[in-house]
C-alpha atoms as a PDB file:
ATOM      1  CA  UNK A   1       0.000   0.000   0.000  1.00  0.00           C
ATOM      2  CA  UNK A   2       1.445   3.163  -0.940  1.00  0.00           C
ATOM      3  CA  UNK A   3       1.925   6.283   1.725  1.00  0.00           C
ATOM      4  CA  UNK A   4      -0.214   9.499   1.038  1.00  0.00           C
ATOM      5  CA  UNK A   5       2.376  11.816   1.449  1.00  0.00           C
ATOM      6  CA  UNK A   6       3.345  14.397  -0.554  1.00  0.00           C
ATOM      7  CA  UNK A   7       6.840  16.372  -1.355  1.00  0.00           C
ATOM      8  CA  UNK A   8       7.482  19.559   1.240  1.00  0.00           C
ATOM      9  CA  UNK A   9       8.226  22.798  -0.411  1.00  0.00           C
ATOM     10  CA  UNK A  10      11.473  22.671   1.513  1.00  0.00           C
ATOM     11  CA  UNK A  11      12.058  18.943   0.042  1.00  0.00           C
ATOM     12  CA  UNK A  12      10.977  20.305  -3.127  1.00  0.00           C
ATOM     13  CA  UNK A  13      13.515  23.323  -3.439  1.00  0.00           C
ATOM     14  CA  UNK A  14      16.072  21.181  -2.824  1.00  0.00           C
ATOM     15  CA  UNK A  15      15.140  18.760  -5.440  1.00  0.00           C
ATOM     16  CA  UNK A  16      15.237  21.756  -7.435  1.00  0.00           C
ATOM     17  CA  UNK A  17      18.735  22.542  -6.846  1.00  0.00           C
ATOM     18  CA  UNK A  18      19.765  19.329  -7.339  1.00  0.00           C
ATOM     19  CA  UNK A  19      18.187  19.088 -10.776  1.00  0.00           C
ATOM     20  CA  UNK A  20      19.581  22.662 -11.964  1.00  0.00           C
ATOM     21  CA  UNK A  21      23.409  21.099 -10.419  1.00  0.00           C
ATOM     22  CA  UNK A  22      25.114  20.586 -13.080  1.00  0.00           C
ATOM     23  CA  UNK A  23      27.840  18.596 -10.891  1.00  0.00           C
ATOM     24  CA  UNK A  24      25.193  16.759  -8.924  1.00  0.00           C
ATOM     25  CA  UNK A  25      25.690  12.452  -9.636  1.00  0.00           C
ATOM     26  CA  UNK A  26      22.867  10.465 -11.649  1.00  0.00           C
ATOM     27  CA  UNK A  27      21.293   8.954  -8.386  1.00  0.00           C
ATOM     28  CA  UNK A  28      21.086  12.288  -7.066  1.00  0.00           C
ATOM     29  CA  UNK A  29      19.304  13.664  -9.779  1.00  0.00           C
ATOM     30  CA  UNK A  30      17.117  10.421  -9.961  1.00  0.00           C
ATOM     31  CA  UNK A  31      15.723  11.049  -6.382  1.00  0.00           C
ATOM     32  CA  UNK A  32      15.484  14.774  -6.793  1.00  0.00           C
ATOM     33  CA  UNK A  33      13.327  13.670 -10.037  1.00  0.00           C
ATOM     34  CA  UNK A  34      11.157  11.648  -7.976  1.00  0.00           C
ATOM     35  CA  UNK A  35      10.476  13.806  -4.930  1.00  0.00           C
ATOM     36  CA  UNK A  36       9.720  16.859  -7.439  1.00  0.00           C
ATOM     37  CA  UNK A  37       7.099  14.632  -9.063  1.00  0.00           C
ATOM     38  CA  UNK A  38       5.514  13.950  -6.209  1.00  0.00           C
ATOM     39  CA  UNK A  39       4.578  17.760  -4.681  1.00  0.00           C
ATOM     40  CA  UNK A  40       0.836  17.207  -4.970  1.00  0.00           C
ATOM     41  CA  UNK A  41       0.273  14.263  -6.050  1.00  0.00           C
ATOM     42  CA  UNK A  42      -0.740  11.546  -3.137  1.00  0.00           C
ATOM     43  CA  UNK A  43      -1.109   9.148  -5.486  1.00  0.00           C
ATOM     44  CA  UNK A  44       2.288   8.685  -7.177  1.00  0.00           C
ATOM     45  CA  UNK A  45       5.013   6.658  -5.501  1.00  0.00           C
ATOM     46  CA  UNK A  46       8.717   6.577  -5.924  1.00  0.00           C
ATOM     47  CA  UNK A  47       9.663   3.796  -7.872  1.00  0.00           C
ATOM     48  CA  UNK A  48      12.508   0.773  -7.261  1.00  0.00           C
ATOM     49  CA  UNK A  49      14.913   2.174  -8.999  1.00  0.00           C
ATOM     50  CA  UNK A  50      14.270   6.074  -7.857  1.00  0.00           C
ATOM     51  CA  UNK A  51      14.072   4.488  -3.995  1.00  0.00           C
ATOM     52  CA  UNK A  52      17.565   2.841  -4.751  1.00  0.00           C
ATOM     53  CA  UNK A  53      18.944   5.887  -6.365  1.00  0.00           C
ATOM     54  CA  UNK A  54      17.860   7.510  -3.403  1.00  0.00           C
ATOM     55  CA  UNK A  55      19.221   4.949  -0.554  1.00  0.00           C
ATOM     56  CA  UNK A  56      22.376   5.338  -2.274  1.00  0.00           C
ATOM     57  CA  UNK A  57      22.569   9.311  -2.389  1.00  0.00           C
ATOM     58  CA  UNK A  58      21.908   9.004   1.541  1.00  0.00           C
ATOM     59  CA  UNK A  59      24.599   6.997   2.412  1.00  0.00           C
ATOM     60  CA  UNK A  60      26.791   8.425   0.265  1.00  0.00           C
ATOM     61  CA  UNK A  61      29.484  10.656   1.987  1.00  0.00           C
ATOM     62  CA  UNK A  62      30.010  12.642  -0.610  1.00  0.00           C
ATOM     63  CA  UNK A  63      26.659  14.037  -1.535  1.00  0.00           C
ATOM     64  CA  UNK A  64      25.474  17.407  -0.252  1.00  0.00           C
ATOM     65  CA  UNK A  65      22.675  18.413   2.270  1.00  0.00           C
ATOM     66  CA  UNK A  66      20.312  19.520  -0.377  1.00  0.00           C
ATOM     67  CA  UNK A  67      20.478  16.454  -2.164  1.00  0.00           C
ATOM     68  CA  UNK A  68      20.102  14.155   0.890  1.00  0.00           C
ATOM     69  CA  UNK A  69      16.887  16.448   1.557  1.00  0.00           C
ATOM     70  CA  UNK A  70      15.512  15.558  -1.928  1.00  0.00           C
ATOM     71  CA  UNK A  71      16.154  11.686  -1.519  1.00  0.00           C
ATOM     72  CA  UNK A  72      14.635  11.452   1.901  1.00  0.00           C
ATOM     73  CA  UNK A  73      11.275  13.063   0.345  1.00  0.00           C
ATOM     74  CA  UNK A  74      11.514  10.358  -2.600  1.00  0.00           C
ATOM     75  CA  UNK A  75      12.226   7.439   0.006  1.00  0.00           C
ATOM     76  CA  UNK A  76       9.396   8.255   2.441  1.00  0.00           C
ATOM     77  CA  UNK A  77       6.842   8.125  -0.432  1.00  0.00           C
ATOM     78  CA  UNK A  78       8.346   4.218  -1.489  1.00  0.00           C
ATOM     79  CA  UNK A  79       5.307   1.936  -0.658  1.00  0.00           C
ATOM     80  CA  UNK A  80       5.989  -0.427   2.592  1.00  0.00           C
ATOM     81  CA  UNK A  81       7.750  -3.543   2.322  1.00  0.00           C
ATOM     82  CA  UNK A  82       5.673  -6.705   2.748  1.00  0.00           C
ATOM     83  CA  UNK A  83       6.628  -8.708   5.471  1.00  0.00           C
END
């Protein structure tokens, strides 16, 4: 079952940034991608690969606040895992 949330305008901004980077990494972009799709839409989720891209762009040392902010948006919107 997918979560009904939606993309914060904070979450969204930095998505924004991310997407405009022109140094940002592929994964990064990827979540920013998602989360921006996602501002009012309930509905949507974020995809395997975008929730990947995104768990990877956390961990990552190397990537920047903003784009951390971006990929925590996309990953809270991933549907639950069934047990």
């Amino acid at each position: 079952m997918a979560k009904r949330e939606v993309t914060s305008k904070k979450a969204a901004s930095a998505a924004s940034k991310i997407l405009k980077n022109k140094t940002a990494s592929k994964k990064a972009k990827s979540a920013a991608d998602s989360a921006l799709s996602q501002t009012k839409t309930p509905k949507k989720v974020t995809s395997k690969k975008s929730g990947s891209a995104s768990s990877k762009t956390l961990k990552s040392k190397s990537a920047s606040k903003t784009a951390k902010t971006a990929a925590g948006s996309a990953l809270t919107q991933r549907p639950n895992r069934k047990k």
